[in-house]
N, C-alpha and C. Protein backbone atom coordinates (compact mmCIF):
# COMPACT_ATOMS: atom_id res chain seq x y z
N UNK A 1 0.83 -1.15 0.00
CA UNK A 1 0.00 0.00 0.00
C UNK A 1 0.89 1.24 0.00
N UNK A 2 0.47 2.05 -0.79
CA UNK A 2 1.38 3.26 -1.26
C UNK A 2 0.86 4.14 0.50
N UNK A 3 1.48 4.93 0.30
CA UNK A 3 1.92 6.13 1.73
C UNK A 3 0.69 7.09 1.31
N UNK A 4 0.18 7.29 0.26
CA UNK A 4 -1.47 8.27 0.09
C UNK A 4 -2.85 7.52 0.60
N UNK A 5 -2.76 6.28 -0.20
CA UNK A 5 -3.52 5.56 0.22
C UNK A 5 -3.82 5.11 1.53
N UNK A 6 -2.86 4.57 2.48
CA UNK A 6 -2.35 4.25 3.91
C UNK A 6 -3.46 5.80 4.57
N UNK A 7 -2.69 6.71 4.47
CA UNK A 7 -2.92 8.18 4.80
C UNK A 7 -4.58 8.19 4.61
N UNK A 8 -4.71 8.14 3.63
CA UNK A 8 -6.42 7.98 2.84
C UNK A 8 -7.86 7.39 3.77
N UNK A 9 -7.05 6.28 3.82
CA UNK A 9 -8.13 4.75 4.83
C UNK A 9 -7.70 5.42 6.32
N UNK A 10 -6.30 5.30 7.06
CA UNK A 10 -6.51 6.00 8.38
C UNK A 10 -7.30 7.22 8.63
N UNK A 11 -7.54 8.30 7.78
CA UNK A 11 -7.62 9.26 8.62
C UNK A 11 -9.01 9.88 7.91
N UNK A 12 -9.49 8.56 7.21
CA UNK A 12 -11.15 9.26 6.39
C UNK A 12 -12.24 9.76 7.17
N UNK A 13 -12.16 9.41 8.18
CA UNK A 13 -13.17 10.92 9.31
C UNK A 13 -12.67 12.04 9.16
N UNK A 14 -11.24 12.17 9.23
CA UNK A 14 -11.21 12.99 9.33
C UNK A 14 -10.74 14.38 7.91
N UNK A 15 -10.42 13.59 6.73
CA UNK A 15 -10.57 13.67 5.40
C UNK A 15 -11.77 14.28 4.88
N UNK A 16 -13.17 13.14 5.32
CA UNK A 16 -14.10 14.03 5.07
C UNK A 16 -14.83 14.54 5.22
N UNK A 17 -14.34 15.07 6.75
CA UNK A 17 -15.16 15.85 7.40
C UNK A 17 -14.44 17.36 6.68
N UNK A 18 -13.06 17.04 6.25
CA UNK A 18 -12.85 18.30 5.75
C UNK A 18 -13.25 18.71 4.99
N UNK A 19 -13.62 17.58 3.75
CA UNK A 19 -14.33 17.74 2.84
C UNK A 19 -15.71 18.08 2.08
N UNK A 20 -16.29 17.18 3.83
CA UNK A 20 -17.99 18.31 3.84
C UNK A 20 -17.25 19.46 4.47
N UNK A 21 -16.50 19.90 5.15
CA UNK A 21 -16.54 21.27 5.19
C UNK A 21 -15.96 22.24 4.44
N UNK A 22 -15.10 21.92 2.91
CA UNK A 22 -14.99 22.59 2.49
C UNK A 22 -16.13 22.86 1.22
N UNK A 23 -17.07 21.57 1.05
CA UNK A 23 -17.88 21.78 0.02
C UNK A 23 -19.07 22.70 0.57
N UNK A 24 -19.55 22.07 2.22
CA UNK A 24 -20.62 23.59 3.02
C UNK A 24 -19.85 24.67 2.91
N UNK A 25 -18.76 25.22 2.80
CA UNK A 25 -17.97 26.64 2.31
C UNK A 25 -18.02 27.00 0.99
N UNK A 26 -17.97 26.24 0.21
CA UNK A 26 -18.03 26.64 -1.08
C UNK A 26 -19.82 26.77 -1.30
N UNK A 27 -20.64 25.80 -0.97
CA UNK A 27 -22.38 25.81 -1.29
C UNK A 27 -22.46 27.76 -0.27
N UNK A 28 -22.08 27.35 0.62
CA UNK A 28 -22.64 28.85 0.90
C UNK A 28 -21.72 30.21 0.46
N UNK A 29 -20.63 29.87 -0.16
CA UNK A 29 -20.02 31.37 -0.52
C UNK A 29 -21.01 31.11 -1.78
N UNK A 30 -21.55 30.05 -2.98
CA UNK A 30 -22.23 30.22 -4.13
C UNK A 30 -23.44 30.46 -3.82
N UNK A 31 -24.34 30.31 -2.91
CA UNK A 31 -25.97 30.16 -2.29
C UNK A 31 -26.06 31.67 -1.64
N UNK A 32 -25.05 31.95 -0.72
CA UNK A 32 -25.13 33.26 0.47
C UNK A 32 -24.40 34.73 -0.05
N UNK A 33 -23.29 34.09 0.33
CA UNK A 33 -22.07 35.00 -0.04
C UNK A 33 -21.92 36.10 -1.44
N UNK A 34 -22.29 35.38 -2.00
CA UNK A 34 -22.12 35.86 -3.51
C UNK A 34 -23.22 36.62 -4.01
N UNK A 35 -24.39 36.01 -3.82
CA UNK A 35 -25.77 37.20 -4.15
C UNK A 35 -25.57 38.42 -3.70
N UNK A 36 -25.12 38.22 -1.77
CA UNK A 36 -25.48 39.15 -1.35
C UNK A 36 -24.23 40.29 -1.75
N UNK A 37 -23.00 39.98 -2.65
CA UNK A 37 -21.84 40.99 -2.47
C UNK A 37 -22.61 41.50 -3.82
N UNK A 38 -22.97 40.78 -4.80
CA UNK A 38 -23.71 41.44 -5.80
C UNK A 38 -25.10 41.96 -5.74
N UNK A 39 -25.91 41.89 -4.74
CA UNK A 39 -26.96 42.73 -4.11
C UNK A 39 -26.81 44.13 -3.87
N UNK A 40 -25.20 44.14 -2.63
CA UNK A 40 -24.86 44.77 -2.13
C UNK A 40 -23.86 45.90 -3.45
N UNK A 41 -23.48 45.68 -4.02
CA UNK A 41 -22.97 46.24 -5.05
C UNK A 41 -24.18 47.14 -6.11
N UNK A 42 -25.19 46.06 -6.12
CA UNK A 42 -26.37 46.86 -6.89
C UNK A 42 -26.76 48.21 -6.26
N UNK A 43 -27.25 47.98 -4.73
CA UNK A 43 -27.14 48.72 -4.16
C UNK A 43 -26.45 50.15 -4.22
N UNK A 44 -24.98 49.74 -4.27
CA UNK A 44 -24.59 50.72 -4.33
C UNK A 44 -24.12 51.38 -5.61
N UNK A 45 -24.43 50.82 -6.72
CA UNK A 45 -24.65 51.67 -7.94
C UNK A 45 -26.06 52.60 -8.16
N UNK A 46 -26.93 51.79 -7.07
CA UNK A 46 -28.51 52.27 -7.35
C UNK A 46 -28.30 53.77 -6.61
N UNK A 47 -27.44 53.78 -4.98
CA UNK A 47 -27.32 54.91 -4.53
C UNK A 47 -26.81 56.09 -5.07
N UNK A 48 -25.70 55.15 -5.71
CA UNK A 48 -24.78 56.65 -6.64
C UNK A 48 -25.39 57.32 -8.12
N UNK A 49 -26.48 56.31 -8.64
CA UNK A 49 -27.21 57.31 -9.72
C UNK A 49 -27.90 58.07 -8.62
N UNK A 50 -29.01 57.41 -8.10
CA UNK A 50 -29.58 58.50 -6.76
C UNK A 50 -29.02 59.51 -6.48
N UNK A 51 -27.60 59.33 -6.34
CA UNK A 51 -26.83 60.42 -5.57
C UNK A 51 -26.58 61.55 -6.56
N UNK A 52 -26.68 61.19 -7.77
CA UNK A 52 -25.83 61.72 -9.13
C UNK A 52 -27.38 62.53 -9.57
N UNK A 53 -28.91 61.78 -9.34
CA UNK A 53 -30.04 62.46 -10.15
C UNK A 53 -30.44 63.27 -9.31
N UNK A 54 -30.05 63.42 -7.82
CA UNK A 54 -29.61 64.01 -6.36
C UNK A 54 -29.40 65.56 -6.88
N UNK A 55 -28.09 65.62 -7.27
CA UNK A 55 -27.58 66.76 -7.80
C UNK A 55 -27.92 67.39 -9.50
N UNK A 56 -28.29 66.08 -9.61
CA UNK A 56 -28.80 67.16 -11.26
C UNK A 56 -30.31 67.90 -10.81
N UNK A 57 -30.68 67.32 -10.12
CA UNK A 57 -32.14 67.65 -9.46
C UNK A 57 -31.87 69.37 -8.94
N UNK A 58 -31.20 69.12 -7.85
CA UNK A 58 -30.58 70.73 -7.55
C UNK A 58 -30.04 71.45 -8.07
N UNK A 59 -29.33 70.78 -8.85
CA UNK A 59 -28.44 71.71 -10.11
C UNK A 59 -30.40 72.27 -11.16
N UNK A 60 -30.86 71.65 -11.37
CA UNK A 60 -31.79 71.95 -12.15
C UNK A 60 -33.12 72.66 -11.23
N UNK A 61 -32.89 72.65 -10.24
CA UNK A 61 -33.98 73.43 -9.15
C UNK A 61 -33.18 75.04 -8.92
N UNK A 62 -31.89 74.99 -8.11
CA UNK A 62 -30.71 75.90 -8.74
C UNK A 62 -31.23 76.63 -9.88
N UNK A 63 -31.32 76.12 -11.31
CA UNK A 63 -31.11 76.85 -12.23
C UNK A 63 -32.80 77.66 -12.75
N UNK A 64 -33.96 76.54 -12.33
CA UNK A 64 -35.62 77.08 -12.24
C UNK A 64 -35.44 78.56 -11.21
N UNK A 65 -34.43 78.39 -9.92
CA UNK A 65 -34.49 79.76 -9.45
C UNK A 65 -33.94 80.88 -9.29
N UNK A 66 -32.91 80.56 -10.57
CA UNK A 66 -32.28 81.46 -11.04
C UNK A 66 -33.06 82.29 -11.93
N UNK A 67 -33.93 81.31 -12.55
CA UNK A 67 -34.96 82.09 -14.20
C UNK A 67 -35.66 82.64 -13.11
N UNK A 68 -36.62 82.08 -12.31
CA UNK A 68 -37.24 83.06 -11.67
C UNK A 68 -37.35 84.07 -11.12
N UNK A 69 -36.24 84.42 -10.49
CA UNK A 69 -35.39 85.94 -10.01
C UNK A 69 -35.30 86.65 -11.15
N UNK A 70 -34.34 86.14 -12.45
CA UNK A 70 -34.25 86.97 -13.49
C UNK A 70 -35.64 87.28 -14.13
N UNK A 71 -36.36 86.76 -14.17
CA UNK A 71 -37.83 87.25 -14.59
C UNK A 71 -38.32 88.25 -13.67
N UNK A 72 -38.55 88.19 -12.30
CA UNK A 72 -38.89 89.26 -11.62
C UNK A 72 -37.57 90.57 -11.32
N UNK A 73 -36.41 90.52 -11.72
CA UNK A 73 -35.65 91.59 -11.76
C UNK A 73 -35.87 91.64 -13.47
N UNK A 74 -36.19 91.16 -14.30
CA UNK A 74 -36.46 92.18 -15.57
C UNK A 74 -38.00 92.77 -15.63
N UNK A 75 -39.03 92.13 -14.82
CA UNK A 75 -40.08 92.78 -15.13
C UNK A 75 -39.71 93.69 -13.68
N UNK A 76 -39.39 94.06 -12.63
CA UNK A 76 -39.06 95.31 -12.19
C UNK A 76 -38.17 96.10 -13.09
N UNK A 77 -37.18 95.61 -13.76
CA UNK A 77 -36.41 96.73 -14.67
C UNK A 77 -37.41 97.25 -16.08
N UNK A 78 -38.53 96.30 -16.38
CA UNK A 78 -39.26 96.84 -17.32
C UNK A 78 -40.24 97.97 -16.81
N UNK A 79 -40.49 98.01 -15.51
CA UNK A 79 -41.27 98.50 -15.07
C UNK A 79 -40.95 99.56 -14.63
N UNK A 80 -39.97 99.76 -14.54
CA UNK A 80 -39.13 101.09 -14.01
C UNK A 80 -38.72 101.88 -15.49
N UNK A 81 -38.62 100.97 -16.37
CA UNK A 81 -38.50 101.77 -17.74
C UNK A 81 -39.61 102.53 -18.01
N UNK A 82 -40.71 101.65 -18.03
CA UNK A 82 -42.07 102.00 -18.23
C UNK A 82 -42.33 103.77 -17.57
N UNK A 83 -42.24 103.19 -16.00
CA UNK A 83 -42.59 104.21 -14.92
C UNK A 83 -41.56 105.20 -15.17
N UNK A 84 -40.05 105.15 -15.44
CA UNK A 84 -39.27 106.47 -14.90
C UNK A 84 -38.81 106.75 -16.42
N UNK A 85 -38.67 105.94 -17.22
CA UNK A 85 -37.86 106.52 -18.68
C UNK A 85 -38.58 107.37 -19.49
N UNK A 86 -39.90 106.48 -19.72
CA UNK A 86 -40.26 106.81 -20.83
C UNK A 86 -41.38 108.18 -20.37
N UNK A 87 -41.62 108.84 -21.53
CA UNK A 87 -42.71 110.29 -21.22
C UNK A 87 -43.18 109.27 -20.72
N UNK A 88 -44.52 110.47 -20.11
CA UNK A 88 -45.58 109.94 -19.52
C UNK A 88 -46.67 110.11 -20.54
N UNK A 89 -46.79 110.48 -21.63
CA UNK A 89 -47.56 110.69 -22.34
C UNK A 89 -47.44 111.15 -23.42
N UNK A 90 -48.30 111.41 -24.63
CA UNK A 90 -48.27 112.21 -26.10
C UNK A 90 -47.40 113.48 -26.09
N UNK A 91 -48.11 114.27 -24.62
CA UNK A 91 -47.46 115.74 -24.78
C UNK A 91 -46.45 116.11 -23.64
N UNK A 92 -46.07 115.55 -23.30
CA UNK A 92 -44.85 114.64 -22.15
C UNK A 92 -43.54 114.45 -23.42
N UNK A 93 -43.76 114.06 -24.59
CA UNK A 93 -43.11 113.27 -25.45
C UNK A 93 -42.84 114.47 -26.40
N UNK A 94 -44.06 115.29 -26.82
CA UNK A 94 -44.42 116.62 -27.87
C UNK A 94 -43.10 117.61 -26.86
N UNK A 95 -43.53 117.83 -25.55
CA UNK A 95 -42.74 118.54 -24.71
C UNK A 95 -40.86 117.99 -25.35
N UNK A 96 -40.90 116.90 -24.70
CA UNK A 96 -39.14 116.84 -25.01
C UNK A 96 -38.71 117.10 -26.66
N UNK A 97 -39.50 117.32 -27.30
CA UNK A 97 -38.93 117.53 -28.88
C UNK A 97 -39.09 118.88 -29.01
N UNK A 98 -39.73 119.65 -28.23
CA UNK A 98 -39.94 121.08 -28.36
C UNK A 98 -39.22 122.13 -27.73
N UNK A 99 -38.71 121.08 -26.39
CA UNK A 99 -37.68 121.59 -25.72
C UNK A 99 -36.75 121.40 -25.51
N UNK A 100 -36.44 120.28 -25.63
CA UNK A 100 -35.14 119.40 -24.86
C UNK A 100 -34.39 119.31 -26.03
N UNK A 101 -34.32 119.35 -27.17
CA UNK A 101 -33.87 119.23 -28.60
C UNK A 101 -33.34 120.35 -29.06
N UNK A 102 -34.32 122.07 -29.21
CA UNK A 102 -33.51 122.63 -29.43
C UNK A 102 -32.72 123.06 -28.26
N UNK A 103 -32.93 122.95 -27.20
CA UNK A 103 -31.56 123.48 -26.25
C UNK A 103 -30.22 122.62 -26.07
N UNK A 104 -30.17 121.40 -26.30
CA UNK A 104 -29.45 120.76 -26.80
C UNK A 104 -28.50 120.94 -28.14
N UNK A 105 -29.34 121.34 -29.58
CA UNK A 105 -28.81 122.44 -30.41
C UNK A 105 -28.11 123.41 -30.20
N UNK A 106 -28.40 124.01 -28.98
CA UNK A 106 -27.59 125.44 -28.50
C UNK A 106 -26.70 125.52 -28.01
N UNK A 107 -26.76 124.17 -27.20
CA UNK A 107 -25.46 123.89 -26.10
C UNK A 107 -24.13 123.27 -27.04
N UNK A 108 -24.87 122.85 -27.86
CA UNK A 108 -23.81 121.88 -28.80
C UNK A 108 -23.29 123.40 -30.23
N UNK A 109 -23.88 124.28 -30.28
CA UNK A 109 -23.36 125.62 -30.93
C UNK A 109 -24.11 125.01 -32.29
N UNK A 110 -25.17 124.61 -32.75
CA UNK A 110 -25.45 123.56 -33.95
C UNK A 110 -26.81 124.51 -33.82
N UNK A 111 -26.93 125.10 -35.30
CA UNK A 111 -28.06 126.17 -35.87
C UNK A 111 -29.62 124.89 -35.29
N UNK A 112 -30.37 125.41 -34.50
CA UNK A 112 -31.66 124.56 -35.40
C UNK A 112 -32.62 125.16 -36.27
N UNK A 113 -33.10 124.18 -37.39
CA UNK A 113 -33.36 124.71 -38.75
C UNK A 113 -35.04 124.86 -38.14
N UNK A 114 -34.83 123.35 -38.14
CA UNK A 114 -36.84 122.66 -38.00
C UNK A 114 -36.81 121.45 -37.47
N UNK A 115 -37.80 121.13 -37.52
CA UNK A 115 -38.44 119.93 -36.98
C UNK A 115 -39.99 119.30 -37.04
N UNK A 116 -40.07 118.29 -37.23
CA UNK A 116 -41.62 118.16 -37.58
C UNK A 116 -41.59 116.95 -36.88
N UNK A 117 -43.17 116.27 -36.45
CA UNK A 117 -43.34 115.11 -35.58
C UNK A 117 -44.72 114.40 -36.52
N UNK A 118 -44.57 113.37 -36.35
CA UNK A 118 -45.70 112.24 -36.38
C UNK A 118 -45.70 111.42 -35.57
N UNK A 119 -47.13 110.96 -35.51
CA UNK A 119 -47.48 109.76 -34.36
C UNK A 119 -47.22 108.99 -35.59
N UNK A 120 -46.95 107.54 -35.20
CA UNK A 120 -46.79 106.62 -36.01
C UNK A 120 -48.16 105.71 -35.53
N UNK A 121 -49.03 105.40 -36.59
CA UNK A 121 -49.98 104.44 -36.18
C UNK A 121 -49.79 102.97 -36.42
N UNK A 122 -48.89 102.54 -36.93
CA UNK A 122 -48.54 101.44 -37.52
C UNK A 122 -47.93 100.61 -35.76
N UNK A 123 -47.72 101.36 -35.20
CA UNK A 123 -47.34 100.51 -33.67
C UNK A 123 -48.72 100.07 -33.13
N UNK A 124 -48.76 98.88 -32.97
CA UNK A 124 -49.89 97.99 -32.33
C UNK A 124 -49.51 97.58 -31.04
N UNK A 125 -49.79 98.53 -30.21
CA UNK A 125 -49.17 97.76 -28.57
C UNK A 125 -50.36 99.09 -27.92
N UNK A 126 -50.85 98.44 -26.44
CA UNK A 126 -51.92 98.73 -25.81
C UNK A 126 -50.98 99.58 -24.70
N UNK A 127 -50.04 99.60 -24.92
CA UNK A 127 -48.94 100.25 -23.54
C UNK A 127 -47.97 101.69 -24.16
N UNK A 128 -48.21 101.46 -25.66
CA UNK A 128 -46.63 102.25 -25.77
C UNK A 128 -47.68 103.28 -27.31
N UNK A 129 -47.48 104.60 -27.21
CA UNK A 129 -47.16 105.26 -28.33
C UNK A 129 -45.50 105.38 -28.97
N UNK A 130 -45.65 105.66 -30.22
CA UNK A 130 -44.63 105.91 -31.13
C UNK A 130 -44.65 107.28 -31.89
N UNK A 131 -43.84 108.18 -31.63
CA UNK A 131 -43.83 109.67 -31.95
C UNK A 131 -42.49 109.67 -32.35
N UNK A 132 -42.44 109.65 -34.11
CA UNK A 132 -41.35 110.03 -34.88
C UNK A 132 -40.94 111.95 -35.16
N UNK A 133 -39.63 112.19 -35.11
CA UNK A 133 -39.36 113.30 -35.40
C UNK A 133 -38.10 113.32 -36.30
N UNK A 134 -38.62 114.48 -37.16
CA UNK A 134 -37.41 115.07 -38.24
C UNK A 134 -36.60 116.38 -37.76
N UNK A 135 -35.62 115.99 -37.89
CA UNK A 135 -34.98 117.72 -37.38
C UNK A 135 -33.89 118.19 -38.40
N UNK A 136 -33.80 119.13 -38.56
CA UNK A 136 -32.91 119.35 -39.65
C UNK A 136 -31.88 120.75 -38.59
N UNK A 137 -30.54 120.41 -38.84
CA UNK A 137 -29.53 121.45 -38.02
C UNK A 137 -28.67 121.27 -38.91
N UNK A 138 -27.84 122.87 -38.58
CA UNK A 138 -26.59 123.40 -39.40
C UNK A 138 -25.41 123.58 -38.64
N UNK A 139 -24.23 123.40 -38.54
CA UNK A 139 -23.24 123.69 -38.02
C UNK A 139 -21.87 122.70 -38.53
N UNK A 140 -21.27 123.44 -37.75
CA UNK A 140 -19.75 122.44 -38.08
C UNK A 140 -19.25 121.40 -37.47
N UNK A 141 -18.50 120.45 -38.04
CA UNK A 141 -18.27 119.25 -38.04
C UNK A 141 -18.46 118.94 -36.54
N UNK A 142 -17.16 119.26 -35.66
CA UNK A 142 -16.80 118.96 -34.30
C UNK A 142 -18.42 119.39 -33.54
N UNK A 143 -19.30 120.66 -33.61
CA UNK A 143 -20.57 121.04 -33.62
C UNK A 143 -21.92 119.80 -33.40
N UNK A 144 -21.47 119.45 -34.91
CA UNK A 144 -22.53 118.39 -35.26
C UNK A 144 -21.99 117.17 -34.29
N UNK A 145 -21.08 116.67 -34.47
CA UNK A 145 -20.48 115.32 -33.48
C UNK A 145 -20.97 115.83 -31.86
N UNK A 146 -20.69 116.68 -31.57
CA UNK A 146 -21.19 117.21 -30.00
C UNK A 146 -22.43 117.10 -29.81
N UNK A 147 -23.61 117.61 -30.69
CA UNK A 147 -24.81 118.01 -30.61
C UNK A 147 -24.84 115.90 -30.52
N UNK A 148 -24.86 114.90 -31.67
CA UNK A 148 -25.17 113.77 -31.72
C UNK A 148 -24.26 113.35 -30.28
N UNK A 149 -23.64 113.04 -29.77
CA UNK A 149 -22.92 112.75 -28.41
C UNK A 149 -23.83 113.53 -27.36
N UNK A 150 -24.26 114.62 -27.33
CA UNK A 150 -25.34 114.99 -26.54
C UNK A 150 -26.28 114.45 -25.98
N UNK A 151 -26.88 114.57 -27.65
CA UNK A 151 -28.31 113.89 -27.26
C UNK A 151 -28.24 112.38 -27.18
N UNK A 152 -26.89 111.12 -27.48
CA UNK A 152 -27.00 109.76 -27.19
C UNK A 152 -27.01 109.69 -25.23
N UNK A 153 -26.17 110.47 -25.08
CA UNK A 153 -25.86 110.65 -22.95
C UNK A 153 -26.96 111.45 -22.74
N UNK A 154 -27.71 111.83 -23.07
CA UNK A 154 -29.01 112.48 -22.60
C UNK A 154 -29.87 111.65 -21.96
N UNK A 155 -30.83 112.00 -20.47
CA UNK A 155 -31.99 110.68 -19.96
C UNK A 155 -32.78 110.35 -20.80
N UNK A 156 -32.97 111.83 -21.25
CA UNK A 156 -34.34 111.74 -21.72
C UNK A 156 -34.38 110.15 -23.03
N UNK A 157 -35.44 109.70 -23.58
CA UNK A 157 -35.42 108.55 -24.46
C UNK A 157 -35.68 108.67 -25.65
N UNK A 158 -34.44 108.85 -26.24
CA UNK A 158 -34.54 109.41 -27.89
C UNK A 158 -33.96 108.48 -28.99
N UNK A 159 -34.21 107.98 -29.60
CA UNK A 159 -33.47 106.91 -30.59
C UNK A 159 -33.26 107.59 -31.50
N UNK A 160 -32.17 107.47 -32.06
CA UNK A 160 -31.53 107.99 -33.53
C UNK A 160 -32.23 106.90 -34.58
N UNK A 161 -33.05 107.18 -35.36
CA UNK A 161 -33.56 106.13 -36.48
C UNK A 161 -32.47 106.47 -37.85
N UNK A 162 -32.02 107.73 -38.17
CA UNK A 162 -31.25 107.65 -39.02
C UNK A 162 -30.24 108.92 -38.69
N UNK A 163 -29.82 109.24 -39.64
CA UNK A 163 -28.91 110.15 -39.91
C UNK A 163 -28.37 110.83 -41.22
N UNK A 164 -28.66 112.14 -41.70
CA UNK A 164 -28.03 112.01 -43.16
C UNK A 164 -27.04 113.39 -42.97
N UNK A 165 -26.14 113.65 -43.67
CA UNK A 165 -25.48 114.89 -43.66
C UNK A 165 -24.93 115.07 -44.71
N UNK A 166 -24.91 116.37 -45.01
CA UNK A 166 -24.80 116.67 -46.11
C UNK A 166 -24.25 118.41 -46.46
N UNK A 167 -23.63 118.74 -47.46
CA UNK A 167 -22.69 119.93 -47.60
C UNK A 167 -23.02 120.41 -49.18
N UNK A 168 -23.49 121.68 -49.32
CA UNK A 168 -23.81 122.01 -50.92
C UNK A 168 -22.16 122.66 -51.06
N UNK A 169 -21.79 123.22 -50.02
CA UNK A 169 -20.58 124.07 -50.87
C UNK A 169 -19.60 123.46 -49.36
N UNK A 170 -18.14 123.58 -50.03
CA UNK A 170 -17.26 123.56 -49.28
C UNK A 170 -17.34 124.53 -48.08
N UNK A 171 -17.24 125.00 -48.05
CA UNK A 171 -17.32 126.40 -47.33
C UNK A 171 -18.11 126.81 -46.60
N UNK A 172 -19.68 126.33 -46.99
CA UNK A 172 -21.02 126.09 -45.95
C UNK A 172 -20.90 125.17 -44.65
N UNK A 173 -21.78 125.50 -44.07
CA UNK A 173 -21.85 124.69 -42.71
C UNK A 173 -22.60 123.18 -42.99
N UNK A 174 -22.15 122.55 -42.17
CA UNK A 174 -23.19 121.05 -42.76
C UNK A 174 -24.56 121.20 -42.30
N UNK A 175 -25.36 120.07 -42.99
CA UNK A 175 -26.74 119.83 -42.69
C UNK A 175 -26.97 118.64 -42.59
N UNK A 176 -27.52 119.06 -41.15
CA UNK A 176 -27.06 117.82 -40.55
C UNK A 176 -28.87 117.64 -40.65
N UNK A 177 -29.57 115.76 -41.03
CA UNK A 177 -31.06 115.80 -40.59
C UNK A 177 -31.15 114.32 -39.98
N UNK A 178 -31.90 114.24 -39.08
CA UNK A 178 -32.05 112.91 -38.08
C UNK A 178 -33.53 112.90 -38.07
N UNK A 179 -33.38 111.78 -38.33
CA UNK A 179 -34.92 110.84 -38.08
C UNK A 179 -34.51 110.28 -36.49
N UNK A 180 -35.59 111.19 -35.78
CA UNK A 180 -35.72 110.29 -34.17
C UNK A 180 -37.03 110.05 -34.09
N UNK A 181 -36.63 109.07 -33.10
CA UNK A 181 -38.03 108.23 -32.61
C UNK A 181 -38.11 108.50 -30.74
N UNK A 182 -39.35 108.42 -30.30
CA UNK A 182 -39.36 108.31 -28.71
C UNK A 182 -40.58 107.73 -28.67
N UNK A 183 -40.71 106.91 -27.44
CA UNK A 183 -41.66 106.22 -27.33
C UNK A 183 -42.71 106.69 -26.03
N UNK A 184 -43.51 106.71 -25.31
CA UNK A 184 -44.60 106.85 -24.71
C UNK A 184 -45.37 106.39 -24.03
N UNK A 185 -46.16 106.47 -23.08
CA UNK A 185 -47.16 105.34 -22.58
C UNK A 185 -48.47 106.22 -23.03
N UNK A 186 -49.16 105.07 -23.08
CA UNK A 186 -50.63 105.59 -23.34
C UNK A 186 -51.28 105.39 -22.58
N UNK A 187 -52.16 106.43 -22.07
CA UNK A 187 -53.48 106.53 -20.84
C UNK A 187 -54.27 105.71 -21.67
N UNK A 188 -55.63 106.12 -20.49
CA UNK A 188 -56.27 104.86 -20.54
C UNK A 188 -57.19 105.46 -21.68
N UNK A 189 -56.91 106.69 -22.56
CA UNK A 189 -57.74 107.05 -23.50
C UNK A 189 -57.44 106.57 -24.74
N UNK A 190 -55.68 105.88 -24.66
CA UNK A 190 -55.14 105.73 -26.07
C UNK A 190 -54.04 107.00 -26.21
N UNK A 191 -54.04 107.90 -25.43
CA UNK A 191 -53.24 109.17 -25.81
C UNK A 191 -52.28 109.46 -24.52
């Protein structure tokens, strides 16, 4: 009898008792052990999207109350345009082209010629008139650049719609003519 065999037959209690106990170790690391490290792993991939849709959630709640602030700080900044910029009315609006224009002309040393106004009816809004003006002024170059630099830093609310200038003789002063626009609120009459 070989020395494995000998070994084999003496000591088979105790052989396979090792042997049920290493096969109950192996049935329960495959039955117990093992689900639960891959349970436990699911787990914790399930937490970390959680954790991850966690922060896009806030990042995206964050960013809903960001729009919301900026919506109520532009409709207070619209509203303050409304309330403090613009005339208060047709002849609020007639006023700054009658006054505020040519003294502006004067300050800037720039002849004023004329000026003429129209309401524009073609604006469809329940809040705002549109009162176009023509002005026609004479003076010299540096003159004319001052008078337009004037009236852009001016409060009052005047849009330059165009600009043309123009010189018949060398030697004449320019002519200078601007299409402006200003805008208005309308009472509750339309005017």
């Amino acid at each position: 009898m070989t020395l494995v065999k000998r070994i084999l037959v003496e000591k088979r209690s105790l052989i396979v008792g090792l042997g049920l106990a290493m096969a109950v170790n192996a049935a329960m690391y495959g039955l117990v052990v093992r689900p639960l490290g891959v349970r436990s792993t699911g787990a914790a991939r399930r937490a970390e999207a959680a954790g991850l849709a966690l922060q896009t959630a806030e990042r995206s709640l964050a960013a809903a109350n960001a729009l919301v602030e900026g919506k109520a700080q532009a409709d207070e900044d619209l509203s303050t345009f409304y309330d403090k910029v613009l005339p208060a009315g047709l002849s609020a609006a007639r006023r700054l082209t009658y006054a505020t224009l040519p003294a502006l002309a004067r300050r800037a040393n720039v002849r004023y010629l004329q000026s003429q106004t129209s309401i524009d009816a073609t604006l469809k809004s329940q809040r705002l008139g549109h009162l176009r003006i023509q002005m026609a002024l004479q003076g010299e170059w540096d003159d004319v650049r001052r008078f337009i630099y004037e009236l852009e830093a001016a409060p009052s609310f005047v849009i330059i719609d165009d600009v043309t200038l123009a010189q018949t003789d060398p030697g004449e002063p320019l002519t200078l003519t601007l299409d402006l626009s200003t805008y208005y609120r309308l009472g509750t009459n339309g005017g």
